[in-house]
C-alpha atoms as a PDB file:
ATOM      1  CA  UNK A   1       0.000   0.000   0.000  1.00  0.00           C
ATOM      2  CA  UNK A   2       0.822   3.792  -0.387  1.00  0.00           C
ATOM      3  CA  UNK A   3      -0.009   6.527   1.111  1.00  0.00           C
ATOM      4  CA  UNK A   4      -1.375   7.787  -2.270  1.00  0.00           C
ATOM      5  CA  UNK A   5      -3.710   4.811  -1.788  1.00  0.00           C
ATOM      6  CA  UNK A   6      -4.563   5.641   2.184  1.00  0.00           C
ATOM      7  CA  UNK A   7      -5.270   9.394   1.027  1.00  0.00           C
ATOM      8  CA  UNK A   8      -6.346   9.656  -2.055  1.00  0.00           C
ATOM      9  CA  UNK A   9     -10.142   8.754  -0.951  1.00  0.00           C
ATOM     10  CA  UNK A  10     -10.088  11.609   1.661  1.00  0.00           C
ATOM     11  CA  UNK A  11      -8.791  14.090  -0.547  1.00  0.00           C
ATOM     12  CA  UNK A  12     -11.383  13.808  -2.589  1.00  0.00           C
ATOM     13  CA  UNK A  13     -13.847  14.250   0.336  1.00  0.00           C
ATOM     14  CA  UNK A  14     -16.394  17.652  -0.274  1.00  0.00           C
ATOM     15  CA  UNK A  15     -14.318  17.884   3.417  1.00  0.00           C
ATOM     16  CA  UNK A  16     -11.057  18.544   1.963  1.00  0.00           C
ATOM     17  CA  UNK A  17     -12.639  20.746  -0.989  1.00  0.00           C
ATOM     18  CA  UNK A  18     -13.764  22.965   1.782  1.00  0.00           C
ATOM     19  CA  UNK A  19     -10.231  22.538   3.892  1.00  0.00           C
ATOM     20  CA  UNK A  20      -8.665  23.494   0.428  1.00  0.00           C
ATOM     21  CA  UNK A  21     -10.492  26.675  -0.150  1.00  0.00           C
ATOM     22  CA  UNK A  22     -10.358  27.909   3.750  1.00  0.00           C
ATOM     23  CA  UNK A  23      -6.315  27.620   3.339  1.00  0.00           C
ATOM     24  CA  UNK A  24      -6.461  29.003   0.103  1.00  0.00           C
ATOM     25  CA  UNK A  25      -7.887  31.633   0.977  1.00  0.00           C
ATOM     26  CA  UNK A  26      -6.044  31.999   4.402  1.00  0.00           C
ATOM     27  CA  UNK A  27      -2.726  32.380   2.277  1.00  0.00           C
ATOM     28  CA  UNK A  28      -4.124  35.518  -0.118  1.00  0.00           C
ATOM     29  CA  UNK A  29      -4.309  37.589   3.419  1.00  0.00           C
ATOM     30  CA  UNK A  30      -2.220  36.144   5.995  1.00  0.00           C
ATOM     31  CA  UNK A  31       1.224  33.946   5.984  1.00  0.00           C
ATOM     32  CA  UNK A  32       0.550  30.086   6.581  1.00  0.00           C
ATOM     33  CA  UNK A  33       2.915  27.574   7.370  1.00  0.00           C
ATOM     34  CA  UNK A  34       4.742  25.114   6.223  1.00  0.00           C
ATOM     35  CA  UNK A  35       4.707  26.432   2.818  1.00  0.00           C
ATOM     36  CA  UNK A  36       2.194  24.812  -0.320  1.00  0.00           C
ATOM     37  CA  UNK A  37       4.911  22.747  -1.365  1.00  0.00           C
ATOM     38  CA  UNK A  38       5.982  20.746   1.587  1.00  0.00           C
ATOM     39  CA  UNK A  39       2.690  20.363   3.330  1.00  0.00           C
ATOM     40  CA  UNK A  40       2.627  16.698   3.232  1.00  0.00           C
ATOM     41  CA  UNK A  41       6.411  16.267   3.080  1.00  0.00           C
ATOM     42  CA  UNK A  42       5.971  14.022   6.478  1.00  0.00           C
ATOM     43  CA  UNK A  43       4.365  11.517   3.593  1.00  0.00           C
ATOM     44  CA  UNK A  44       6.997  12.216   0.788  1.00  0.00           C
ATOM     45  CA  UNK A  45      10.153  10.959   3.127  1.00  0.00           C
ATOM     46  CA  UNK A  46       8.522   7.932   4.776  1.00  0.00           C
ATOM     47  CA  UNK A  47       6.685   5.967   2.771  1.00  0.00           C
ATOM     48  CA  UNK A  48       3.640   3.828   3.907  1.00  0.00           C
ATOM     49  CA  UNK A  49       5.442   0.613   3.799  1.00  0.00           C
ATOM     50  CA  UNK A  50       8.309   2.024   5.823  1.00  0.00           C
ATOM     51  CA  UNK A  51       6.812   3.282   8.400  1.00  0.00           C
ATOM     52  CA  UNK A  52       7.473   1.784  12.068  1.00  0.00           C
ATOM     53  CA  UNK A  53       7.074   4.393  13.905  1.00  0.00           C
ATOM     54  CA  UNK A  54       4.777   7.632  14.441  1.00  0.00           C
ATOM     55  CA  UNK A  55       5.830  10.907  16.143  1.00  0.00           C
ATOM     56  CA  UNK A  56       2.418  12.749  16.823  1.00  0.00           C
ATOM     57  CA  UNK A  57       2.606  16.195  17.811  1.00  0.00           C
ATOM     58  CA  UNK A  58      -0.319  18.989  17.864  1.00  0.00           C
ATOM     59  CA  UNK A  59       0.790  21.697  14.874  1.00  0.00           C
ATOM     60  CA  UNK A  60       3.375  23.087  12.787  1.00  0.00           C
ATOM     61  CA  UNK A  61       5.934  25.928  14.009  1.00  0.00           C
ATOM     62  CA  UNK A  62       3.648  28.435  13.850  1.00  0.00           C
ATOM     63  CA  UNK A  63       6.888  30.735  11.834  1.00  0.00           C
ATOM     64  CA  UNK A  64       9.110  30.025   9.540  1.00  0.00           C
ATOM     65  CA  UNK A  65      10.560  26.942  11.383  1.00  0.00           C
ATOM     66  CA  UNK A  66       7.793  24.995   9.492  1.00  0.00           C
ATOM     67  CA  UNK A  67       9.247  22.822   7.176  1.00  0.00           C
ATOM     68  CA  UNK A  68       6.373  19.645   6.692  1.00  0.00           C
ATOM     69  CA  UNK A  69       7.880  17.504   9.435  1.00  0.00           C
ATOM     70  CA  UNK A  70       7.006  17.407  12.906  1.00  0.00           C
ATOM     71  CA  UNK A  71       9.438  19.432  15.351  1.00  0.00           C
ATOM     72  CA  UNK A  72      11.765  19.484  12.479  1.00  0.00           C
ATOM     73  CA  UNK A  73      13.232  22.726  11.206  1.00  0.00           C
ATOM     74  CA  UNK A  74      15.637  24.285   8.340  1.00  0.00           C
ATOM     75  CA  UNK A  75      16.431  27.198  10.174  1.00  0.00           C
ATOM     76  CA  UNK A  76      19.579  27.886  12.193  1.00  0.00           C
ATOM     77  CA  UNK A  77      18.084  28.609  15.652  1.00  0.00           C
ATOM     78  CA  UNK A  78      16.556  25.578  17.465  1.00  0.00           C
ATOM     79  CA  UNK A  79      12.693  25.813  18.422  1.00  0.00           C
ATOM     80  CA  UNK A  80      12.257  25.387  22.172  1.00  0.00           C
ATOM     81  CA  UNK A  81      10.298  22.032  21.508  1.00  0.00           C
ATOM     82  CA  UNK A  82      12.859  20.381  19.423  1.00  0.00           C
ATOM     83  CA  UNK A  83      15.943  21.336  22.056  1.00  0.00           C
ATOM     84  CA  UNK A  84      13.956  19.793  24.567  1.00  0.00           C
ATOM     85  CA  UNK A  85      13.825  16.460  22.428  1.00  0.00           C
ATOM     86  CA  UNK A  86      17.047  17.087  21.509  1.00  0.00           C
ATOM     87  CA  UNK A  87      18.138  17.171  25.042  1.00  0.00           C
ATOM     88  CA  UNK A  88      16.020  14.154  25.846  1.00  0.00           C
ATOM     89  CA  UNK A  89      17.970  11.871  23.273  1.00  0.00           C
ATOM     90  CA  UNK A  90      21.333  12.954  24.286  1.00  0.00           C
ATOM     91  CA  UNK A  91      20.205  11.878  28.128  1.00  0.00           C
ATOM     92  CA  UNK A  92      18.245   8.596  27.438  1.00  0.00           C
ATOM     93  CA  UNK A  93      20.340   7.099  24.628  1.00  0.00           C
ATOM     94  CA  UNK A  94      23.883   8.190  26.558  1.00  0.00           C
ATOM     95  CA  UNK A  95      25.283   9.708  23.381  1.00  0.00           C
ATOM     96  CA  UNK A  96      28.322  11.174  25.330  1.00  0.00           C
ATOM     97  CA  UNK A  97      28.896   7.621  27.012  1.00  0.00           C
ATOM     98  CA  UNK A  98      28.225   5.241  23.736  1.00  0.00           C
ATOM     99  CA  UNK A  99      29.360   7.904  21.613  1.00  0.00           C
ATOM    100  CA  UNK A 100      31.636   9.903  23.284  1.00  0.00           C
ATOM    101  CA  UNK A 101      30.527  13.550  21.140  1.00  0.00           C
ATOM    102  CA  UNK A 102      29.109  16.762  22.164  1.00  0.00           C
ATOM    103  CA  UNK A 103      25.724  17.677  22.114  1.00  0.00           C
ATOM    104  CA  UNK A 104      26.430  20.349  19.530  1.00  0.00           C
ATOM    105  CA  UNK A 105      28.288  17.743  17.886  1.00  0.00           C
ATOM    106  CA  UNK A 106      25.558  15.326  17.720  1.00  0.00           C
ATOM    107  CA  UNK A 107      22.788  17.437  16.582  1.00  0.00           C
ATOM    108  CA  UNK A 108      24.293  20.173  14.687  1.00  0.00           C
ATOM    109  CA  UNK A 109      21.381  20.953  12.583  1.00  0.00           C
ATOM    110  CA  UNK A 110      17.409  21.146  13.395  1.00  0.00           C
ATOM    111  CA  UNK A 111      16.728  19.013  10.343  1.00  0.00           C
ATOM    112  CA  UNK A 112      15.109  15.608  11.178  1.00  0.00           C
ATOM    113  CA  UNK A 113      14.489  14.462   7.340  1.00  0.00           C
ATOM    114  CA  UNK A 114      17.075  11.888   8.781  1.00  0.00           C
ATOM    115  CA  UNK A 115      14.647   9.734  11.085  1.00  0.00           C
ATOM    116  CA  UNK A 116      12.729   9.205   8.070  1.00  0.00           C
ATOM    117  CA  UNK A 117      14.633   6.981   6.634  1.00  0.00           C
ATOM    118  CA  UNK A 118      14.738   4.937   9.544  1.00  0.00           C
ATOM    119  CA  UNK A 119      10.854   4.912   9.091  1.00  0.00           C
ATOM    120  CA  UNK A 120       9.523   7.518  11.641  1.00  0.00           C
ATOM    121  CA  UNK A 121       6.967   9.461  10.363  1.00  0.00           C
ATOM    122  CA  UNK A 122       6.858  12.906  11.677  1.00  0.00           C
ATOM    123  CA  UNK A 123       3.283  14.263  11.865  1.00  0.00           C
ATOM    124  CA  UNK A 124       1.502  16.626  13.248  1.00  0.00           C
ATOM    125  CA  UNK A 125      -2.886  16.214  14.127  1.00  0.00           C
ATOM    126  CA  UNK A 126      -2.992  19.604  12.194  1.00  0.00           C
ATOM    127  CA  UNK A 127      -0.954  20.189   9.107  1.00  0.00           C
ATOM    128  CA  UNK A 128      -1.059  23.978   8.942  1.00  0.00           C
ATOM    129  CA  UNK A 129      -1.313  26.953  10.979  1.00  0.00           C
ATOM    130  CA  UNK A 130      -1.299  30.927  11.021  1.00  0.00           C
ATOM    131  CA  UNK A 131       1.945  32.588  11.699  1.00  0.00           C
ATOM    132  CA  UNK A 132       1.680  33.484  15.295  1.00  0.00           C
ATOM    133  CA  UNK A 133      -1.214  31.411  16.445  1.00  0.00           C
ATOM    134  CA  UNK A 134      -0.434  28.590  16.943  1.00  0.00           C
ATOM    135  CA  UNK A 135      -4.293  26.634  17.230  1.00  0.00           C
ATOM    136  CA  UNK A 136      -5.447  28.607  14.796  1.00  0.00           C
ATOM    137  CA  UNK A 137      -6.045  25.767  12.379  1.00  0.00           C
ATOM    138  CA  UNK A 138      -7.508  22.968  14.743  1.00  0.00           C
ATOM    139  CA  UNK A 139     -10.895  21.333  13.901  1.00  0.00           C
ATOM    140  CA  UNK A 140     -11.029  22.839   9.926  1.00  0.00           C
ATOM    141  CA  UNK A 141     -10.700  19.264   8.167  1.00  0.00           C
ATOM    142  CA  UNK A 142      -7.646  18.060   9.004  1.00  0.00           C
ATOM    143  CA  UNK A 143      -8.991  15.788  11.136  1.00  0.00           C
ATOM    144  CA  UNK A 144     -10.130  13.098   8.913  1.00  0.00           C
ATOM    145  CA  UNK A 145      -6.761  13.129   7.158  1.00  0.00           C
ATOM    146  CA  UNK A 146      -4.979  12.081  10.601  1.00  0.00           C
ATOM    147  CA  UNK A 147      -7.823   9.419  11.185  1.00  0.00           C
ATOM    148  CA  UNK A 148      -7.464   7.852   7.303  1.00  0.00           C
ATOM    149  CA  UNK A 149      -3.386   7.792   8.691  1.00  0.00           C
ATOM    150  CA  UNK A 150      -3.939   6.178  12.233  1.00  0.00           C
ATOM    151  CA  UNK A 151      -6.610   3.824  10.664  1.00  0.00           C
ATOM    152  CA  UNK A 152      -4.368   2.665   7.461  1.00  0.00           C
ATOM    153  CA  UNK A 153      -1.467   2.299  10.248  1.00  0.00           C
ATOM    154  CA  UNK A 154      -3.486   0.622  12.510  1.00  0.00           C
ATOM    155  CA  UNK A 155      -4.053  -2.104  10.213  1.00  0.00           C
ATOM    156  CA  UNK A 156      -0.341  -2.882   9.414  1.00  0.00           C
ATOM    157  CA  UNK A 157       0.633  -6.666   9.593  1.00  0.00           C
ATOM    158  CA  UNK A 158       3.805  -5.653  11.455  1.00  0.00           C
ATOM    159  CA  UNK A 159       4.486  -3.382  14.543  1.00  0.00           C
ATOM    160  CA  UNK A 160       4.262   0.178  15.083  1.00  0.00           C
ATOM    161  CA  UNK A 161       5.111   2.134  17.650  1.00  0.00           C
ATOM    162  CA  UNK A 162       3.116   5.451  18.135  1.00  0.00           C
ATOM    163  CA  UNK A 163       4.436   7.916  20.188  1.00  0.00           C
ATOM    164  CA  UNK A 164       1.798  10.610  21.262  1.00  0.00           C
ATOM    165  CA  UNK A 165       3.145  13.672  22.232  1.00  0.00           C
ATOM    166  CA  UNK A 166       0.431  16.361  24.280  1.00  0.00           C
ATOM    167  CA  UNK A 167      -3.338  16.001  24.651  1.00  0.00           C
ATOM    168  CA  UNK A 168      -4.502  16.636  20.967  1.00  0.00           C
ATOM    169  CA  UNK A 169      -2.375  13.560  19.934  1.00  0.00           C
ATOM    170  CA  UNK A 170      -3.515  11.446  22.875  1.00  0.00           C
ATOM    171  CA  UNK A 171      -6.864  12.047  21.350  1.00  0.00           C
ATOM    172  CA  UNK A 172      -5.992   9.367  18.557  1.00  0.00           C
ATOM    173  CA  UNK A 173      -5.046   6.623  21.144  1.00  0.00           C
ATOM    174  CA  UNK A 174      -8.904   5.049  20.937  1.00  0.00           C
ATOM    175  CA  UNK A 175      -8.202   4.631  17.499  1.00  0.00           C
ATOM    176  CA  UNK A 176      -5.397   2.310  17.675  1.00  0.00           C
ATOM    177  CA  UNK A 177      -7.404  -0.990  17.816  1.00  0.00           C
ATOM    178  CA  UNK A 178      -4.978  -3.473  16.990  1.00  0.00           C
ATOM    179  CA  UNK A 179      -3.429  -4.879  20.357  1.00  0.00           C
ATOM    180  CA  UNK A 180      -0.314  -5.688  18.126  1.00  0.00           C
ATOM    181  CA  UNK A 181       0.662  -1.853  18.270  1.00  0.00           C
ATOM    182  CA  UNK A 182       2.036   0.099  21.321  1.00  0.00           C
ATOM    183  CA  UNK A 183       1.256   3.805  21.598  1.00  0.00           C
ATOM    184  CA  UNK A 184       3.248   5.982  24.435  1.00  0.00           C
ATOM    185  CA  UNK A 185       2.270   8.817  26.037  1.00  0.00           C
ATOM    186  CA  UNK A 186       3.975  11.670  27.279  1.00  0.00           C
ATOM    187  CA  UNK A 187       3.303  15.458  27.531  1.00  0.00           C
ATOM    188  CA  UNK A 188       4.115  17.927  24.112  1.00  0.00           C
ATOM    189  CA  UNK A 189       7.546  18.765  24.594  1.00  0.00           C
ATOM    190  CA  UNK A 190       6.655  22.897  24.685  1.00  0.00           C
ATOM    191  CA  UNK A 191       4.370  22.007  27.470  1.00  0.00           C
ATOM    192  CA  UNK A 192       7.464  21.919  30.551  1.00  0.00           C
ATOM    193  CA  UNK A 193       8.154  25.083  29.079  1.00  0.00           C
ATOM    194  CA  UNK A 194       4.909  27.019  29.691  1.00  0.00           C
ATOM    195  CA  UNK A 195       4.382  24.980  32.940  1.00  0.00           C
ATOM    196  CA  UNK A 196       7.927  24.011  34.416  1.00  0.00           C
ATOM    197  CA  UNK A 197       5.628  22.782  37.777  1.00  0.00           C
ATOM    198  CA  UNK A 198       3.513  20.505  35.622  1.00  0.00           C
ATOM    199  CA  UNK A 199       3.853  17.086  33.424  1.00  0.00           C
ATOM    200  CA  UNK A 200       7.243  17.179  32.017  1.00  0.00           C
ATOM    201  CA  UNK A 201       8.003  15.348  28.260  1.00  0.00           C
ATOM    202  CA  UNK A 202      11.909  15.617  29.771  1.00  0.00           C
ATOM    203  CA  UNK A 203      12.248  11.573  31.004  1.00  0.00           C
ATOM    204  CA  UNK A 204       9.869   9.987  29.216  1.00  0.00           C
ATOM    205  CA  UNK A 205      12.679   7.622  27.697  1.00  0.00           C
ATOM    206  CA  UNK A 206      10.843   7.227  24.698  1.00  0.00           C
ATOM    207  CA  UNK A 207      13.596   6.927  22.550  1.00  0.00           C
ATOM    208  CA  UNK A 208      14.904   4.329  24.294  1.00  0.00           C
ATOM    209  CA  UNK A 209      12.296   2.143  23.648  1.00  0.00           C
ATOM    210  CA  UNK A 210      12.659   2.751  19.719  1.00  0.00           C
ATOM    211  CA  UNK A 211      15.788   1.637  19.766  1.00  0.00           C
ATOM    212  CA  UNK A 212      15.669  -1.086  21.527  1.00  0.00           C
ATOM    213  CA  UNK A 213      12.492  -2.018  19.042  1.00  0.00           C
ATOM    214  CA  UNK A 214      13.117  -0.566  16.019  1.00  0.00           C
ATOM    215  CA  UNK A 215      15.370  -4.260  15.060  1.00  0.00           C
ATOM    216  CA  UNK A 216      12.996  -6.695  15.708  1.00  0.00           C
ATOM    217  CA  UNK A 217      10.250  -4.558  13.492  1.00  0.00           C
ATOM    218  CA  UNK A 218      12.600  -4.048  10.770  1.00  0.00           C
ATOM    219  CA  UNK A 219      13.393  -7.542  11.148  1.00  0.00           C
ATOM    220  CA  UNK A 220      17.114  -6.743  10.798  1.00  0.00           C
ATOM    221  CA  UNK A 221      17.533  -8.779  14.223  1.00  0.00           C
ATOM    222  CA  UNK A 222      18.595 -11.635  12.255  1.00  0.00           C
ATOM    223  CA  UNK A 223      21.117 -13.248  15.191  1.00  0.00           C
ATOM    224  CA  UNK A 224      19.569 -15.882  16.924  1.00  0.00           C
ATOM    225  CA  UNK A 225      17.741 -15.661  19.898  1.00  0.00           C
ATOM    226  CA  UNK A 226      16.233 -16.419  23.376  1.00  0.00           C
ATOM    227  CA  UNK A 227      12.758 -15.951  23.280  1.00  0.00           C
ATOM    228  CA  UNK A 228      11.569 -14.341  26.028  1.00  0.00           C
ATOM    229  CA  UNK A 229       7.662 -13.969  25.879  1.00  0.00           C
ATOM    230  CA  UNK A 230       6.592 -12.306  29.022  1.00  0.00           C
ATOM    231  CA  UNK A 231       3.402 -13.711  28.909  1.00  0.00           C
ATOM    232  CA  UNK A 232       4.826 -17.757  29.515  1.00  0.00           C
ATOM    233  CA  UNK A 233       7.857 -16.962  32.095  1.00  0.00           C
ATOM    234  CA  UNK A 234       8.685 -13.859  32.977  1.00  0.00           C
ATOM    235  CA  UNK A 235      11.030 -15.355  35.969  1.00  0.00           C
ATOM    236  CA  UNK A 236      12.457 -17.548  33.571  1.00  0.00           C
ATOM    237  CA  UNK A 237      13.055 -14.524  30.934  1.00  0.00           C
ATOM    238  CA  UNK A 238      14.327 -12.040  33.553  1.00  0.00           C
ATOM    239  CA  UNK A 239      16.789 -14.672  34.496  1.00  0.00           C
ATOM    240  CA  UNK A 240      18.803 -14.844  31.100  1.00  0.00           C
ATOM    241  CA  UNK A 241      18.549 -10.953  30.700  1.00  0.00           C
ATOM    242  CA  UNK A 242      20.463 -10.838  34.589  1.00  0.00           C
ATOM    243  CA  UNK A 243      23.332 -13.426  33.187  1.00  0.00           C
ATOM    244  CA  UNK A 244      23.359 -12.022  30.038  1.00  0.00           C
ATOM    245  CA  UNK A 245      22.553  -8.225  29.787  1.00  0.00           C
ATOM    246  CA  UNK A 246      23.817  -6.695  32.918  1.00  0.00           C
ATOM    247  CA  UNK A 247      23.906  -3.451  32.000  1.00  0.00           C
ATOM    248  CA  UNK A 248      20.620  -3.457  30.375  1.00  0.00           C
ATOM    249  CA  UNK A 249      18.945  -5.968  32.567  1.00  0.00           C
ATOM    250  CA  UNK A 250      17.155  -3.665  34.372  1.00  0.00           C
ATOM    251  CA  UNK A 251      15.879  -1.700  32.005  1.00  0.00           C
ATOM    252  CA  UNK A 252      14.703  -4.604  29.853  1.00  0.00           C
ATOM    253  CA  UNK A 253      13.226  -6.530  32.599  1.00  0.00           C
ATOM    254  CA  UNK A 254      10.710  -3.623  33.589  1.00  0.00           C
ATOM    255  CA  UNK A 255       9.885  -4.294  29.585  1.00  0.00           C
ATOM    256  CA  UNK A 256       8.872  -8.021  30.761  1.00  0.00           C
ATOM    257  CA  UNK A 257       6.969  -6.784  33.705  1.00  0.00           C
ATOM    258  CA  UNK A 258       4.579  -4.522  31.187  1.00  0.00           C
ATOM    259  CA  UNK A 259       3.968  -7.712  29.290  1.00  0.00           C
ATOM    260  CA  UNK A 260       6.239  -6.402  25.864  1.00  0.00           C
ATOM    261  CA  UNK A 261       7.213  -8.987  24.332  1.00  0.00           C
ATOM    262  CA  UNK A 262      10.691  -8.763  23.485  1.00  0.00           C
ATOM    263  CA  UNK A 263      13.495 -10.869  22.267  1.00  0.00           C
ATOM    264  CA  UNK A 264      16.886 -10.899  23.143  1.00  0.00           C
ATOM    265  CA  UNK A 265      19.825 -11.853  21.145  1.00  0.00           C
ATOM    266  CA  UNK A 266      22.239 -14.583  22.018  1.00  0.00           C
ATOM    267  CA  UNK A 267      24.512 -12.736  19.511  1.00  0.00           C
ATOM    268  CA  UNK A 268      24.887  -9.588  21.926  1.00  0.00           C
ATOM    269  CA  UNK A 269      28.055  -7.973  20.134  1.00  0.00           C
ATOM    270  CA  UNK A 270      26.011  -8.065  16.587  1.00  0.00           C
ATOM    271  CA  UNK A 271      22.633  -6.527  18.860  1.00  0.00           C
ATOM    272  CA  UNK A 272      24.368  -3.667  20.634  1.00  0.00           C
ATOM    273  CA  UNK A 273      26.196  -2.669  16.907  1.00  0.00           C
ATOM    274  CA  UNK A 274      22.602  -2.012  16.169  1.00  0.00           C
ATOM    275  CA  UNK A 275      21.405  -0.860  18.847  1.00  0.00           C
ATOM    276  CA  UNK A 276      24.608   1.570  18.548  1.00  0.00           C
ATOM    277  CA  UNK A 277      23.658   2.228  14.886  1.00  0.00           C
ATOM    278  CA  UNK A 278      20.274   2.950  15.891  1.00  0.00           C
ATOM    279  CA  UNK A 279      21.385   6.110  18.190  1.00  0.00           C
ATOM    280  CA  UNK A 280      23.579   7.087  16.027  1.00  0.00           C
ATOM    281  CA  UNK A 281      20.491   7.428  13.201  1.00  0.00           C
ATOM    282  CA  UNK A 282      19.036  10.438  15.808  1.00  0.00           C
ATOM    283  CA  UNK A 283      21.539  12.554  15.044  1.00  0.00           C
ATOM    284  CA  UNK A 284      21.261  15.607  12.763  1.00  0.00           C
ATOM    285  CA  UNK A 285      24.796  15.791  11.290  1.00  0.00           C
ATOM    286  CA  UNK A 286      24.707  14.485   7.472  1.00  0.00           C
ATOM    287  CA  UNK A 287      26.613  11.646   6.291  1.00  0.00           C
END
């Protein structure tokens, strides 16, 4: 499937003709972001088939940080948000431990178009906004665009992760049906800054958890394995991850007690090189 074939249906909705004309007509008087052109870039980088993971945010950059992806910007000054995910990487995946580079070294642009290719699809519940208002766009149409997305997704034969990110995304969690998938939750990550007393994105470990996924759903986990279903022994599977994961045994044991399923390699120099690889794939600098 494509996501020509997930959207084409919806944008031919009398919906989306009235969506069309309202931004249309938004753009002769005021300045709308991201720009025509790169509206559905989120789609254009990580194609349906790719897709493993979802990043769901609430809108664009209401300014020229917009560039089509979620949290992702072109510009040389870094949004709030995205330094605050930024920031959460570098502490959850220990870049300067496994690593052993700088922040600014690690992410020295705002560009994310990277993380596509590893199939995260960046994607906001509302696609465009006003310059300055951020909001201003929320319940014209672009609603049944994200629930053609979440419902096409939701029906994938393999995993996906969705991460939802603030209360308009955790809106879409009903709508993941299929107890195959996991969704996350965790606040927006602007929301610490408006609030620094209330729920805070910063810790969420999110990232974490991709990487430590992201093999088996690619299937590149190829090494052979313990099984450790969760759901059969979980004394038994905490066990081998003690004896043979120290450093990651506690981690991946609180996995076993949510009832993830996970699998660990027997091969655990060829896992961590991916795992390694994995982190490495968050940062911004180019190859």
């Amino acid at each position: 499937m494509t996501w020509n074939e997930v959207l084409g249906p919806v944008l031919s909705t009398p919906r989306m003709a009235e969506l069309k004309a309202f931004i249309k007509t938004e753009r002769q008087n005021k300045t709308i972001w991201p720009e025509g052109n790169v509206v559905f870039r989120a789609f254009d980088l990580c194609p349906f088939d790719n897709t493993k993971v979802v990043i769901l945010g609430q809108d664009p950059y209401a300014s020229s940080h917009a560039d089509g992806l979620a949290f992702s910007s072109k510009q040389a000054d870094t949004p709030k948000a995205l330094e605050v995910i930024f920031k959460e990487i570098y502490n959850d995946l220990n870049i300067q431990y496994f690593h052993n580079v700088t922040y600014d070294e690690f992410f020295p642009t705002n560009d994310l178009s990277g993380w596509c290719k590893e199939g995260i699809l960046l994607l906001n519940t509302v696609l465009t906004v006003e310059e300055g208002k951020p909001g201003s766009h929320k319940d014209k149409g672009w609603e049944i665009v994200i629930d053609a997305v979440i419902k096409a997704l939701d029906e994938k034969t393999h995993q996906v992760l969705f991460l939802l990110w603030g209360k308009d995304a955790l809106a879409y969690k009903d709508k993941i049906k299929n107890p195959m998938h996991v969704f996350l939750e965790a606040p927006h990550p602007a929301a610490e800054l408006h609030n620094p007393e209330g729920p805070k994105f910063t810790g969420c470990r999110h990232f974490s958890l991709i990487r430590d996924i992201l093999p088996m759903i690619k299937k590149s986990n190829i090494y052979r394995a313990a099984e450790l279903d969760s759901c059969f022994d979980k004394d038994k599977a905490k066990k081998i991850v003690k004896e043979q994961f120290p450093l990651e045994a506690e981690k991946i044991c609180k996995y076993i007690d949510d009832d993830l399923i996970i699998h660990v390699p027997v091969n655990r120099t060829g896992y961590f090189e991916e795992l390694r690889r994995i982190e490495k794939s968050f940062s911004t600098k180019k190859d």
